[in-house]
N, C-alpha and C. Protein backbone atom coordinates (compact mmCIF):
# COMPACT_ATOMS: atom_id res chain seq x y z
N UNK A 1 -14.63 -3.16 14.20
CA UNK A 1 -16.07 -3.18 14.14
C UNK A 1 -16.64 -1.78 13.99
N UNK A 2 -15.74 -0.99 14.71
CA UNK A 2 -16.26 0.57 14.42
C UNK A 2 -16.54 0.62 13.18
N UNK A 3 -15.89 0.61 11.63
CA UNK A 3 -16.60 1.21 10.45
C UNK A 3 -17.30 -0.10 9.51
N UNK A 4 -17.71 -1.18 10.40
CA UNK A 4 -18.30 -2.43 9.67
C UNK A 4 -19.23 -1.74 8.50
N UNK A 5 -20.10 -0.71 8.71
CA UNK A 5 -21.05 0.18 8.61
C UNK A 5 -20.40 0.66 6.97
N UNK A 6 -19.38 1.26 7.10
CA UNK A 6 -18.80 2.11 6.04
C UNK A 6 -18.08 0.60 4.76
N UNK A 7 -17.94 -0.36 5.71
CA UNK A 7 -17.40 -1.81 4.57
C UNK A 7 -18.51 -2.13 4.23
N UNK A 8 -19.14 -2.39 4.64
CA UNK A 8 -20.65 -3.28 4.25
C UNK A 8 -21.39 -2.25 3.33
N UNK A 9 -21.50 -1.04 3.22
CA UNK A 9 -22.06 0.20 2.20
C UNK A 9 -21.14 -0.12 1.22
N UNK A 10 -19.81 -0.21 1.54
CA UNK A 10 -19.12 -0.02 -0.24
C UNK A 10 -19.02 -1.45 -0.37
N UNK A 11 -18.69 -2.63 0.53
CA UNK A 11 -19.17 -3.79 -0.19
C UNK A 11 -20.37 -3.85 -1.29
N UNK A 12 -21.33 -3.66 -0.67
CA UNK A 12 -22.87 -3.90 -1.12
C UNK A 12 -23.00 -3.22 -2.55
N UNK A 13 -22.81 -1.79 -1.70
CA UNK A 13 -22.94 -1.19 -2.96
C UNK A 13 -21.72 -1.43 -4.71
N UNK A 14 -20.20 -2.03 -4.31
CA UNK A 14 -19.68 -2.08 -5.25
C UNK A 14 -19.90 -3.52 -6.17
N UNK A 15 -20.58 -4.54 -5.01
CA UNK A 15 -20.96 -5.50 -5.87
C UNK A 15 -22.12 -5.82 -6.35
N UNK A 16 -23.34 -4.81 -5.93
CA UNK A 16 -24.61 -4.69 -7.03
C UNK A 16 -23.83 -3.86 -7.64
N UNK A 17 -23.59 -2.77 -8.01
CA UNK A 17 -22.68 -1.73 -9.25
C UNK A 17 -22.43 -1.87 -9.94
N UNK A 18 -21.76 -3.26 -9.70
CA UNK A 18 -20.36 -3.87 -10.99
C UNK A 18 -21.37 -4.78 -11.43
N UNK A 19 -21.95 -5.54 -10.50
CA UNK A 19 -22.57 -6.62 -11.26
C UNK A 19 -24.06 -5.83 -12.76
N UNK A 20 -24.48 -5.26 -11.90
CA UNK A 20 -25.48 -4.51 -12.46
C UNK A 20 -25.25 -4.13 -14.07
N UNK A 21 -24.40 -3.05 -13.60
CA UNK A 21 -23.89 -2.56 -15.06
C UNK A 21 -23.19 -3.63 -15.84
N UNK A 22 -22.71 -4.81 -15.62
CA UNK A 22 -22.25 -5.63 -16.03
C UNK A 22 -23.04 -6.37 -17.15
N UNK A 23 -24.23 -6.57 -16.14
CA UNK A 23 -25.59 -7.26 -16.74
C UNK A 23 -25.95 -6.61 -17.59
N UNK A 24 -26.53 -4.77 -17.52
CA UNK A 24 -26.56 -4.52 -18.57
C UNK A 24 -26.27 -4.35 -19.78
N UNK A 25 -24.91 -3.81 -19.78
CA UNK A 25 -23.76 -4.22 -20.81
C UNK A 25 -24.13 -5.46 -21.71
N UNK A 26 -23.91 -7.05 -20.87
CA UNK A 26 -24.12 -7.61 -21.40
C UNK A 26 -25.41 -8.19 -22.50
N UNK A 27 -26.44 -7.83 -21.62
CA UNK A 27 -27.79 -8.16 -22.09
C UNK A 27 -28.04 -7.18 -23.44
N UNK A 28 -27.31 -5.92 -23.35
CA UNK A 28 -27.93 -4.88 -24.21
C UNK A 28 -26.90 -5.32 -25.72
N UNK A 29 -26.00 -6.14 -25.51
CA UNK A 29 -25.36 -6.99 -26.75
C UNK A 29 -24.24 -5.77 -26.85
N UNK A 30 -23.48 -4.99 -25.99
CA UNK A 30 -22.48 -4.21 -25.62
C UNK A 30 -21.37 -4.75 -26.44
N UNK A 31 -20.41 -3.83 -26.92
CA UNK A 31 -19.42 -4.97 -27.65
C UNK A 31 -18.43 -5.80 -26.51
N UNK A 32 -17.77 -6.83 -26.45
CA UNK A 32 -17.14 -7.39 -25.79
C UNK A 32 -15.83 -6.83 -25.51
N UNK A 33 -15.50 -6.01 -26.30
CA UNK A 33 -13.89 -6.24 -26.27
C UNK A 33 -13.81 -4.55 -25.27
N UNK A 34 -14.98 -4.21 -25.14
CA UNK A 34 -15.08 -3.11 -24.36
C UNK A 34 -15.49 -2.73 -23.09
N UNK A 35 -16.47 -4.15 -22.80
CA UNK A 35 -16.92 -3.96 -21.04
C UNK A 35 -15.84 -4.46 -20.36
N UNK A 36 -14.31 -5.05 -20.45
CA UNK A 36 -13.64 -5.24 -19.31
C UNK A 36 -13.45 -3.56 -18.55
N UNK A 37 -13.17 -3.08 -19.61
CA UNK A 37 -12.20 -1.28 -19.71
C UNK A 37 -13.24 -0.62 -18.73
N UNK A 38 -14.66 -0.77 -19.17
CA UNK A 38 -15.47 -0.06 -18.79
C UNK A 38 -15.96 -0.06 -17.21
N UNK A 39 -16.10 -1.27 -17.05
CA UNK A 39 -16.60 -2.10 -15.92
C UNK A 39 -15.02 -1.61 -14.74
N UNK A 40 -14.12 -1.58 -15.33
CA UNK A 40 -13.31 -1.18 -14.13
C UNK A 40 -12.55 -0.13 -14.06
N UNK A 41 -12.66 1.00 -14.59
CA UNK A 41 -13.21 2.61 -14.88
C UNK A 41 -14.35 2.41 -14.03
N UNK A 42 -15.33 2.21 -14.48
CA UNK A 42 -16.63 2.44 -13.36
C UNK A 42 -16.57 2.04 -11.76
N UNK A 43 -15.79 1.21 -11.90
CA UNK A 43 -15.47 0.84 -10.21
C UNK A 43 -14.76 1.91 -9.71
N UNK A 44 -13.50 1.88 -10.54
CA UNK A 44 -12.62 3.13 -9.48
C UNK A 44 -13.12 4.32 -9.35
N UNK A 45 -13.88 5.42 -10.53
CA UNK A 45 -15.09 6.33 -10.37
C UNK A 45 -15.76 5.90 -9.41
N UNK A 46 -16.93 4.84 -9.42
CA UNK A 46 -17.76 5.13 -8.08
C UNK A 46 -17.06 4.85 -7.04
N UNK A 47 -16.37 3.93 -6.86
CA UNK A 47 -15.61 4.22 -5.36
C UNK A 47 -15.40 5.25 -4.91
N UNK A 48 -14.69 5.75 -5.93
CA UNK A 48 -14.08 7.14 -5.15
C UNK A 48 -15.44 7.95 -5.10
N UNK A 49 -16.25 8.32 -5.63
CA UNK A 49 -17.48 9.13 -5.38
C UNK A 49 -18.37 8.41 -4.03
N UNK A 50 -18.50 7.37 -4.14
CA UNK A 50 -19.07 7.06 -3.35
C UNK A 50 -18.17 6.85 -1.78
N UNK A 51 -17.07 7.21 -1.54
CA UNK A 51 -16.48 6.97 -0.26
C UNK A 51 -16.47 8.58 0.16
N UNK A 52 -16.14 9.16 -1.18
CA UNK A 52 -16.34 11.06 -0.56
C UNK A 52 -17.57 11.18 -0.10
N UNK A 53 -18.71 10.47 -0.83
CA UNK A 53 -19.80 11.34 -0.44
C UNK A 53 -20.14 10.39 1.49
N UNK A 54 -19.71 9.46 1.67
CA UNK A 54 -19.51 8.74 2.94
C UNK A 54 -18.56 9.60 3.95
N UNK A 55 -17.66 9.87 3.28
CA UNK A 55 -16.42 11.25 3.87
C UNK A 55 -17.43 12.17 4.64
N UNK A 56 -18.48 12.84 3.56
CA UNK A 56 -19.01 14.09 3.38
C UNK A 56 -20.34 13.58 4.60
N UNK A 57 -20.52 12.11 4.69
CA UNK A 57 -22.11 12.02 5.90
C UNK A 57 -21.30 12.11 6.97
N UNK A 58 -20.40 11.39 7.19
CA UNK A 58 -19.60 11.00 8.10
C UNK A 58 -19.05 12.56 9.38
N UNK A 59 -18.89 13.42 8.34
CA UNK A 59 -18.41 14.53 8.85
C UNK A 59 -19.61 15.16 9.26
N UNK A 60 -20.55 15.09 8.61
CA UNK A 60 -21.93 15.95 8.75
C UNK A 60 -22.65 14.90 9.88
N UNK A 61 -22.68 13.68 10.27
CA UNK A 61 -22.87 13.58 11.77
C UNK A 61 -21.95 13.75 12.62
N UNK A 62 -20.13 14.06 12.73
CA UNK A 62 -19.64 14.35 13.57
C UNK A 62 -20.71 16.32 14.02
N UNK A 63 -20.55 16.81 13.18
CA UNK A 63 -21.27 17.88 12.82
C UNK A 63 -22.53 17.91 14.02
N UNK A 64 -23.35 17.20 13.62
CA UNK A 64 -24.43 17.10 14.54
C UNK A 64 -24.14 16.66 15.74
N UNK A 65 -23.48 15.29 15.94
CA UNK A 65 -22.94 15.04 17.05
C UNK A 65 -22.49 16.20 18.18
N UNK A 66 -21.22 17.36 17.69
CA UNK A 66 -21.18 18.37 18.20
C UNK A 66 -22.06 19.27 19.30
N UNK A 67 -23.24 19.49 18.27
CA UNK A 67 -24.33 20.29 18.07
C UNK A 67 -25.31 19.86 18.91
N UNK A 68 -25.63 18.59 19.27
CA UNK A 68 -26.39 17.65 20.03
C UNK A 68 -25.81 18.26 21.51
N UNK A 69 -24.33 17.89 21.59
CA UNK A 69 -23.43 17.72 23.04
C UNK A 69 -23.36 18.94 23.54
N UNK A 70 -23.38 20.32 22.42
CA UNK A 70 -23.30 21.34 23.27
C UNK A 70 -24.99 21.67 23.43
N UNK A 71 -26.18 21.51 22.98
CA UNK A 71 -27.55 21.44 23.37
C UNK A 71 -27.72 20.34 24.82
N UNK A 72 -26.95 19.48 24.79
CA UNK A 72 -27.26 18.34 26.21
C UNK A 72 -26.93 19.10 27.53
N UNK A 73 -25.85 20.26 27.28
CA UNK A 73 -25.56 20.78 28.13
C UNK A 73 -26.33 21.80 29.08
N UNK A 74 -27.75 22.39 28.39
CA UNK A 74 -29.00 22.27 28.73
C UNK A 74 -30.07 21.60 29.31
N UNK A 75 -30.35 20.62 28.47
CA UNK A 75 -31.12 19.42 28.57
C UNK A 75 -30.58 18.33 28.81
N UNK A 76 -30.45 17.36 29.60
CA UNK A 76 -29.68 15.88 29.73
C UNK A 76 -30.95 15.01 29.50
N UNK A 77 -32.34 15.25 28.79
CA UNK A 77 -33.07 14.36 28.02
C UNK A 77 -32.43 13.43 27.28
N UNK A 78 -31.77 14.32 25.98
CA UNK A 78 -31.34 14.01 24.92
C UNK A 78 -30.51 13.19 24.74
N UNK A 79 -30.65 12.16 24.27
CA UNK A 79 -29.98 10.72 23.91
C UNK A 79 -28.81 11.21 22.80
N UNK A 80 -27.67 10.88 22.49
CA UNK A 80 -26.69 10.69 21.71
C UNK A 80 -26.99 9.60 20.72
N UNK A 81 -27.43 10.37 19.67
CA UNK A 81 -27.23 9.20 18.80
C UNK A 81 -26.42 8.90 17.50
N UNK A 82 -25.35 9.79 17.87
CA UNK A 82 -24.20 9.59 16.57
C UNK A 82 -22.96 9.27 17.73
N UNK A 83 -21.86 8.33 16.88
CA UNK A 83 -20.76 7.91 17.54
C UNK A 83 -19.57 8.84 16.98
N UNK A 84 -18.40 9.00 17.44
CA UNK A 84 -17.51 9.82 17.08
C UNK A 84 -16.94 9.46 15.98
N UNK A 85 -17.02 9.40 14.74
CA UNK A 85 -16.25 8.46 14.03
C UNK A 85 -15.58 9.28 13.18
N UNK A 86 -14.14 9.20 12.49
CA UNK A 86 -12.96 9.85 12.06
C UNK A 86 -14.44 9.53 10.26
N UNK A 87 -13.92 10.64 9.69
CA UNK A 87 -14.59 10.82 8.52
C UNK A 87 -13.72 10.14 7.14
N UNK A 88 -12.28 10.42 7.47
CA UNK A 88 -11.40 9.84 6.84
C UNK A 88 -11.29 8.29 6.48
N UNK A 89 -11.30 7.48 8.03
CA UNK A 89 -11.21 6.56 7.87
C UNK A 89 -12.71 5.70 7.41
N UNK A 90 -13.72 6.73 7.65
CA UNK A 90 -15.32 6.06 7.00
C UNK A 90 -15.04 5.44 5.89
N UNK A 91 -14.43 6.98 5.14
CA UNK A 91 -14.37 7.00 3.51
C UNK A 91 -13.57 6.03 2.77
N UNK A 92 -12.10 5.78 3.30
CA UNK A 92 -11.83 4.98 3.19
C UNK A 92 -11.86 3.57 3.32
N UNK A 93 -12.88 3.30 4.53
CA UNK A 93 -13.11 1.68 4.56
C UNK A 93 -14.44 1.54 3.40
N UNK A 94 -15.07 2.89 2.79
CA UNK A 94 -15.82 2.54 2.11
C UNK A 94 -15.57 2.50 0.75
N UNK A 95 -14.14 2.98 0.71
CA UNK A 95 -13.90 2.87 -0.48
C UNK A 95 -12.96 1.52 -0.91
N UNK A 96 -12.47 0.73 0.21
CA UNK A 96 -11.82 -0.58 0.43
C UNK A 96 -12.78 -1.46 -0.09
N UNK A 97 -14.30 -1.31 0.72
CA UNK A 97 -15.17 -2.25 0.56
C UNK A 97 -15.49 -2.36 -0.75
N UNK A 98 -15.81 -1.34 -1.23
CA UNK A 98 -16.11 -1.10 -2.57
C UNK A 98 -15.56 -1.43 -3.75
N UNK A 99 -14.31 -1.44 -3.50
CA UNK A 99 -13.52 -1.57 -4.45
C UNK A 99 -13.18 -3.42 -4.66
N UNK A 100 -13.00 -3.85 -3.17
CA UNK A 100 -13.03 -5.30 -3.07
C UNK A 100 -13.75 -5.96 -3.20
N UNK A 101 -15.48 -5.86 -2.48
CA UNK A 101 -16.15 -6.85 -3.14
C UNK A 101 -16.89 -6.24 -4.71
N UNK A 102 -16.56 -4.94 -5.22
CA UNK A 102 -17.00 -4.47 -6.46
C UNK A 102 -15.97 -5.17 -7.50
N UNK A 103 -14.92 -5.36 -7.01
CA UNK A 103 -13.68 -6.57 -8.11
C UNK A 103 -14.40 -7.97 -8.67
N UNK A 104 -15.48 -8.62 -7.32
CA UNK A 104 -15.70 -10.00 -7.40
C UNK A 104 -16.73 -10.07 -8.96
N UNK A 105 -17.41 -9.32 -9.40
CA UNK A 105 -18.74 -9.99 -10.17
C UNK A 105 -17.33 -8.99 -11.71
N UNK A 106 -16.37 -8.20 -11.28
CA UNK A 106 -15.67 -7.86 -12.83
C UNK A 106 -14.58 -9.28 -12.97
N UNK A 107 -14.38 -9.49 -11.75
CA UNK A 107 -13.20 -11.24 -12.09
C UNK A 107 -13.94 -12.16 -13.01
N UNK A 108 -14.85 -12.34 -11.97
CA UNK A 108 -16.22 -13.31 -12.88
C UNK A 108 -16.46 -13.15 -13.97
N UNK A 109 -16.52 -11.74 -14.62
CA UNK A 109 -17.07 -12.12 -16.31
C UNK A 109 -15.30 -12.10 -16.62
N UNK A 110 -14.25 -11.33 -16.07
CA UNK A 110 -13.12 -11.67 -17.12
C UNK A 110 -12.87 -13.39 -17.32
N UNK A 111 -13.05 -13.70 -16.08
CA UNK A 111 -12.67 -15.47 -16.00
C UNK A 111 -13.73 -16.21 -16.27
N UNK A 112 -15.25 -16.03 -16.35
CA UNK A 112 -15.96 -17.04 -16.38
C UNK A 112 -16.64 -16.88 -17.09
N UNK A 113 -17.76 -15.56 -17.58
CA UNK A 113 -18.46 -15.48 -17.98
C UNK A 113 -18.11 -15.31 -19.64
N UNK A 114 -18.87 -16.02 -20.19
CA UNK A 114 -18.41 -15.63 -21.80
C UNK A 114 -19.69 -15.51 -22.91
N UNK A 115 -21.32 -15.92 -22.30
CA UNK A 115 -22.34 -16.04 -22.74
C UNK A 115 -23.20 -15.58 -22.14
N UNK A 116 -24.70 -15.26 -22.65
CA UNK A 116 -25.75 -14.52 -21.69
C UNK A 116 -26.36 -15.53 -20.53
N UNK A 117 -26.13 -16.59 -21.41
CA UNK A 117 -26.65 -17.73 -20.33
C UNK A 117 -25.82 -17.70 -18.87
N UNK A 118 -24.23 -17.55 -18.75
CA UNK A 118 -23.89 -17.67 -17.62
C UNK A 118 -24.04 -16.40 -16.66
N UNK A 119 -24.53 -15.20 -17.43
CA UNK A 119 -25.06 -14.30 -16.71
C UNK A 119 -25.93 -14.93 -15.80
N UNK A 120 -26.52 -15.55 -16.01
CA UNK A 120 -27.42 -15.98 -14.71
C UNK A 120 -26.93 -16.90 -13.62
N UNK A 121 -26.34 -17.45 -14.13
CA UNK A 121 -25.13 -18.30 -13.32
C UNK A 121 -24.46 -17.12 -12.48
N UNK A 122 -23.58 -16.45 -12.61
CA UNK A 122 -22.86 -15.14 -12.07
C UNK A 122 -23.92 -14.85 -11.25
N UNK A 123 -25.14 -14.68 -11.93
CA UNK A 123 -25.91 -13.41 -11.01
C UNK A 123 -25.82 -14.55 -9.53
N UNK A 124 -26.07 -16.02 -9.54
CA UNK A 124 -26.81 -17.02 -8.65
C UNK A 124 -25.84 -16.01 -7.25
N UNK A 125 -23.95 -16.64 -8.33
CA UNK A 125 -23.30 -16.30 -7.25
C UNK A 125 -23.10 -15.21 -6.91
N UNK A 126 -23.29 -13.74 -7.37
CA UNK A 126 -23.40 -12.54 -6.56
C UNK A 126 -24.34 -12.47 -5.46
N UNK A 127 -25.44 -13.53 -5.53
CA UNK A 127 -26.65 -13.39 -4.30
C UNK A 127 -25.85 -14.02 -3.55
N UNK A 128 -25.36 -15.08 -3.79
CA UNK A 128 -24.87 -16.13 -2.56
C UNK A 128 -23.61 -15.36 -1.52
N UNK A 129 -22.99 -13.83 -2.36
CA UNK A 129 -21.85 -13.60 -2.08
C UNK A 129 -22.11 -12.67 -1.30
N UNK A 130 -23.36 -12.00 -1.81
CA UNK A 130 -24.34 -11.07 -0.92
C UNK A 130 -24.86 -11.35 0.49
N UNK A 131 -25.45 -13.02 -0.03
CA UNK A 131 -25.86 -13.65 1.65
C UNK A 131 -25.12 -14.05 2.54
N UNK A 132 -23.99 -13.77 2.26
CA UNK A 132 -22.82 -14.32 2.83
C UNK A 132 -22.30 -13.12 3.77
N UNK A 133 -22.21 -11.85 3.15
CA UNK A 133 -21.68 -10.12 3.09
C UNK A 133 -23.15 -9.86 4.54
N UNK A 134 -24.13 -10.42 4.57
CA UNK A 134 -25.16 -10.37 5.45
C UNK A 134 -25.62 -10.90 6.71
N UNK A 135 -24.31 -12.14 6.46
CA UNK A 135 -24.97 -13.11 7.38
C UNK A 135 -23.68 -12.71 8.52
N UNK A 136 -22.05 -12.47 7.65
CA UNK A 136 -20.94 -12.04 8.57
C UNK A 136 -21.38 -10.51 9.07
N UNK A 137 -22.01 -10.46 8.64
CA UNK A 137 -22.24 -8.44 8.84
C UNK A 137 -23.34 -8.85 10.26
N UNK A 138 -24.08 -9.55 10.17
CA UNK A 138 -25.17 -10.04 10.98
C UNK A 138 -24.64 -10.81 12.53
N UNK A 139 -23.85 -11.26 12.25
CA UNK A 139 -23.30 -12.36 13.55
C UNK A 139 -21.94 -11.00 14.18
N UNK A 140 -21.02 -10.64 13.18
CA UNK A 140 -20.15 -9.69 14.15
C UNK A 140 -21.25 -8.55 14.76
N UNK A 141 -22.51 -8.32 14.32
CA UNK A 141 -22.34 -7.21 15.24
C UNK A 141 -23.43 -7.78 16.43
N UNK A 142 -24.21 -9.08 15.78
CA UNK A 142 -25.49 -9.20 16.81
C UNK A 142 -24.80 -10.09 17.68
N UNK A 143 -23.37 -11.13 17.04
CA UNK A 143 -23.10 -12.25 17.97
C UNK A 143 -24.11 -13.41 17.82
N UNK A 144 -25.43 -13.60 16.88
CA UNK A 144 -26.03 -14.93 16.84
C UNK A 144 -26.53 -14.90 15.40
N UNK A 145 -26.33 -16.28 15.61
CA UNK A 145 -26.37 -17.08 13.81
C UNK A 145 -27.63 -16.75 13.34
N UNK A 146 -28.99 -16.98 14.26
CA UNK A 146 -30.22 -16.38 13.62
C UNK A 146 -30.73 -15.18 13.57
N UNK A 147 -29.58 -13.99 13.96
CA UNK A 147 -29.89 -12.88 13.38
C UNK A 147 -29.17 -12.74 11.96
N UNK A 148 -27.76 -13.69 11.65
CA UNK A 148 -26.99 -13.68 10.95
C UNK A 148 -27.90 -14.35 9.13
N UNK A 149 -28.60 -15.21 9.63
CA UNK A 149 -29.24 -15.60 8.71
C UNK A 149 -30.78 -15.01 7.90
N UNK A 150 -31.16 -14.01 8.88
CA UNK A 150 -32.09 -12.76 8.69
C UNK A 150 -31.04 -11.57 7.79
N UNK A 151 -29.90 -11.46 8.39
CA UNK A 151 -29.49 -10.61 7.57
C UNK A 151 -28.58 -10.77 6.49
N UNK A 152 -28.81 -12.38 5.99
CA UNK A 152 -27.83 -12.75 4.65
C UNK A 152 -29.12 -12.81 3.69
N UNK A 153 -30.63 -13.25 4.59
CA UNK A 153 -31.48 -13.39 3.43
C UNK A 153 -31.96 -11.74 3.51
N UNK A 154 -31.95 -11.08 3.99
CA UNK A 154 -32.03 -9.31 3.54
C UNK A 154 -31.19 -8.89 2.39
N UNK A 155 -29.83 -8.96 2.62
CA UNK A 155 -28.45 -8.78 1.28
C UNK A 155 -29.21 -9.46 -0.05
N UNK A 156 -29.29 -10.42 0.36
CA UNK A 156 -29.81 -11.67 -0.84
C UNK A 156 -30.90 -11.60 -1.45
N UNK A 157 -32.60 -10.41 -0.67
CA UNK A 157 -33.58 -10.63 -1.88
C UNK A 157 -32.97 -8.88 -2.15
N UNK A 158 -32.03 -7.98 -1.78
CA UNK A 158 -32.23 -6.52 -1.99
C UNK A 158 -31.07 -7.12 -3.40
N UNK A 159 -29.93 -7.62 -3.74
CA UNK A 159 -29.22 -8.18 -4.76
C UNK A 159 -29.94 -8.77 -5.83
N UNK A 160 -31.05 -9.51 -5.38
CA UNK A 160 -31.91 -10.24 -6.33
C UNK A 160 -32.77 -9.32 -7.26
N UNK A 161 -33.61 -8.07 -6.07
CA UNK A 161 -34.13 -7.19 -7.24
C UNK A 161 -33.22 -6.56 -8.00
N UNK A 162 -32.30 -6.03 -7.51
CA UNK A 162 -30.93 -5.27 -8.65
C UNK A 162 -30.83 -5.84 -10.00
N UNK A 163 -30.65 -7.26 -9.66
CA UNK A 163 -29.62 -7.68 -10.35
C UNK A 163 -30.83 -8.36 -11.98
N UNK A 164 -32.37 -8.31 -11.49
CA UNK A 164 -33.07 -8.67 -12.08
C UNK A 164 -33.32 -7.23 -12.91
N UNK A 165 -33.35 -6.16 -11.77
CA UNK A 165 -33.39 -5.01 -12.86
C UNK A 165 -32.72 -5.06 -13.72
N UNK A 166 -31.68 -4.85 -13.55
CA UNK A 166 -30.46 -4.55 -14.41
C UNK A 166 -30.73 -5.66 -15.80
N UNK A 167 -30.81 -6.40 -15.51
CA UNK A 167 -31.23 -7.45 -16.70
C UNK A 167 -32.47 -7.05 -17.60
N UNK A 168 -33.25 -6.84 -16.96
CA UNK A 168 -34.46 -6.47 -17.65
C UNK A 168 -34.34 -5.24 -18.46
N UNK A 169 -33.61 -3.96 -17.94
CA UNK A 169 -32.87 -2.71 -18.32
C UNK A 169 -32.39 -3.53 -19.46
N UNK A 170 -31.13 -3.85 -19.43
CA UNK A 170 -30.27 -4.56 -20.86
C UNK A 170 -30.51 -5.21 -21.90
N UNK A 171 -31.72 -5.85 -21.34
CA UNK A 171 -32.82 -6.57 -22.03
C UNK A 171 -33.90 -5.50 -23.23
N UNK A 172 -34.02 -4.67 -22.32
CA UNK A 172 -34.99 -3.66 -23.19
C UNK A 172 -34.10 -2.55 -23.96
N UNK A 173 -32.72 -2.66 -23.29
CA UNK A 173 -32.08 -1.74 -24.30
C UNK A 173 -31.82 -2.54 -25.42
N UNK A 174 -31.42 -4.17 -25.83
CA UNK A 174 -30.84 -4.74 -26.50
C UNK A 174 -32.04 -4.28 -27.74
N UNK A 175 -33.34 -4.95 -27.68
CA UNK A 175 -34.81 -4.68 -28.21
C UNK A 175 -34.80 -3.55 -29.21
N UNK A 176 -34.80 -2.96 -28.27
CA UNK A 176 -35.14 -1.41 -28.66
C UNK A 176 -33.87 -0.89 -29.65
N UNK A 177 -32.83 -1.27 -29.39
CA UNK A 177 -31.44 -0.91 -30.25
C UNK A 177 -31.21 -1.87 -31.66
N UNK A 178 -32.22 -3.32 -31.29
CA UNK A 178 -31.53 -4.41 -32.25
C UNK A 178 -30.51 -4.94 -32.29
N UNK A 179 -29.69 -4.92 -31.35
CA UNK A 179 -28.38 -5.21 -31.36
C UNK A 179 -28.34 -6.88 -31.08
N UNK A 180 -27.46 -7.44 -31.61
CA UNK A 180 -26.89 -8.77 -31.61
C UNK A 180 -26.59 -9.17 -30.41
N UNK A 181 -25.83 -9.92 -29.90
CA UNK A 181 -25.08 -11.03 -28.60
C UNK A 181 -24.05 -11.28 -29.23
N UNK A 182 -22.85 -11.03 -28.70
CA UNK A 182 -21.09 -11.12 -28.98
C UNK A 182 -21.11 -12.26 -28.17
């Protein structure tokens, strides 16, 4: 439960990412035979950027943390409000998360998706996979189902604007470029 925090960031973030750019790709009439390559290149890039720069907070509140404990030693006001947490293992559970639920919406178009229409289909289930990523994130740490269900429909409308951007983005690039639908 310690780095739920660091899974649920690279969850979240790798499956709006993938899905996102996915959407755009698709919508903008991208050639086909080129967004598998791309789409998972882009995963392993942002993972890894995005778990260093988690590395890089992670260390910078042990940092403060420090800095706090030797100031308390003054003052015993001061509340602690960073936990000790290994920077290594942040980065890495954020780059686990990331990488795992950022796989789910690139499986989906290799296996399912083959038209713009089921883009929307895909997108249904990236929300549902989202509210799901919200509602377990919600119950392990609160312990009750109706905080669990506050925080699957949070995952679920912050996925919904993404994923509408991203469409609308692909949409206006397709326009603007003229490009066809493969």
């Amino acid at each position: 439960m310690r780095y739920i925090h660091d899974i649920i960031i690279g969850g979240v973030d790798g499956t709006l990412s993938s899905f996102s750019f996915l959407a755009m790709l698709k919508s903008a009439a991208f050639p086909k035979q080129y967004i598998l390559l791309i789409l998972v290149l882009k995963l392993l890039s942002d993972g890894v950027s995005l778990s260093l720069s988690n590395y890089s907070g992670r260390a910078s509140d042990n940092e403060v943390r420090e800095a706090l404990e030797a100031q308390k030693e003054t003052d015993d006001q001061i509340e602690e409000p960073y936990t000790n947490l290994n920077p290594y293992a942040a980065g890495v559970s954020t780059l686990v998360g990331f990488i795992v639920f950022g796989s789910i919406p690139i499986l989906i178009y290799h296996y399912v998706l083959h038209d713009l229409a089921s883009i929307w289909v895909t997108a249904l289930l990236i929300v549902a996979i989202l509210f799901c990523m919200g509602v377990l994130k919600s119950i392990v740490i609160h312990k009750n189902a109706m905080r669990g269900l506050k925080g699957g429909f949070e995952f679920g409308v912050v996925g919904m604007v993404g994923l509408i951007a991203s469409i609308t983005i692909g949409l206006t690039i397709k326009q603007i470029t003229g490009r066809v639908y493969h």
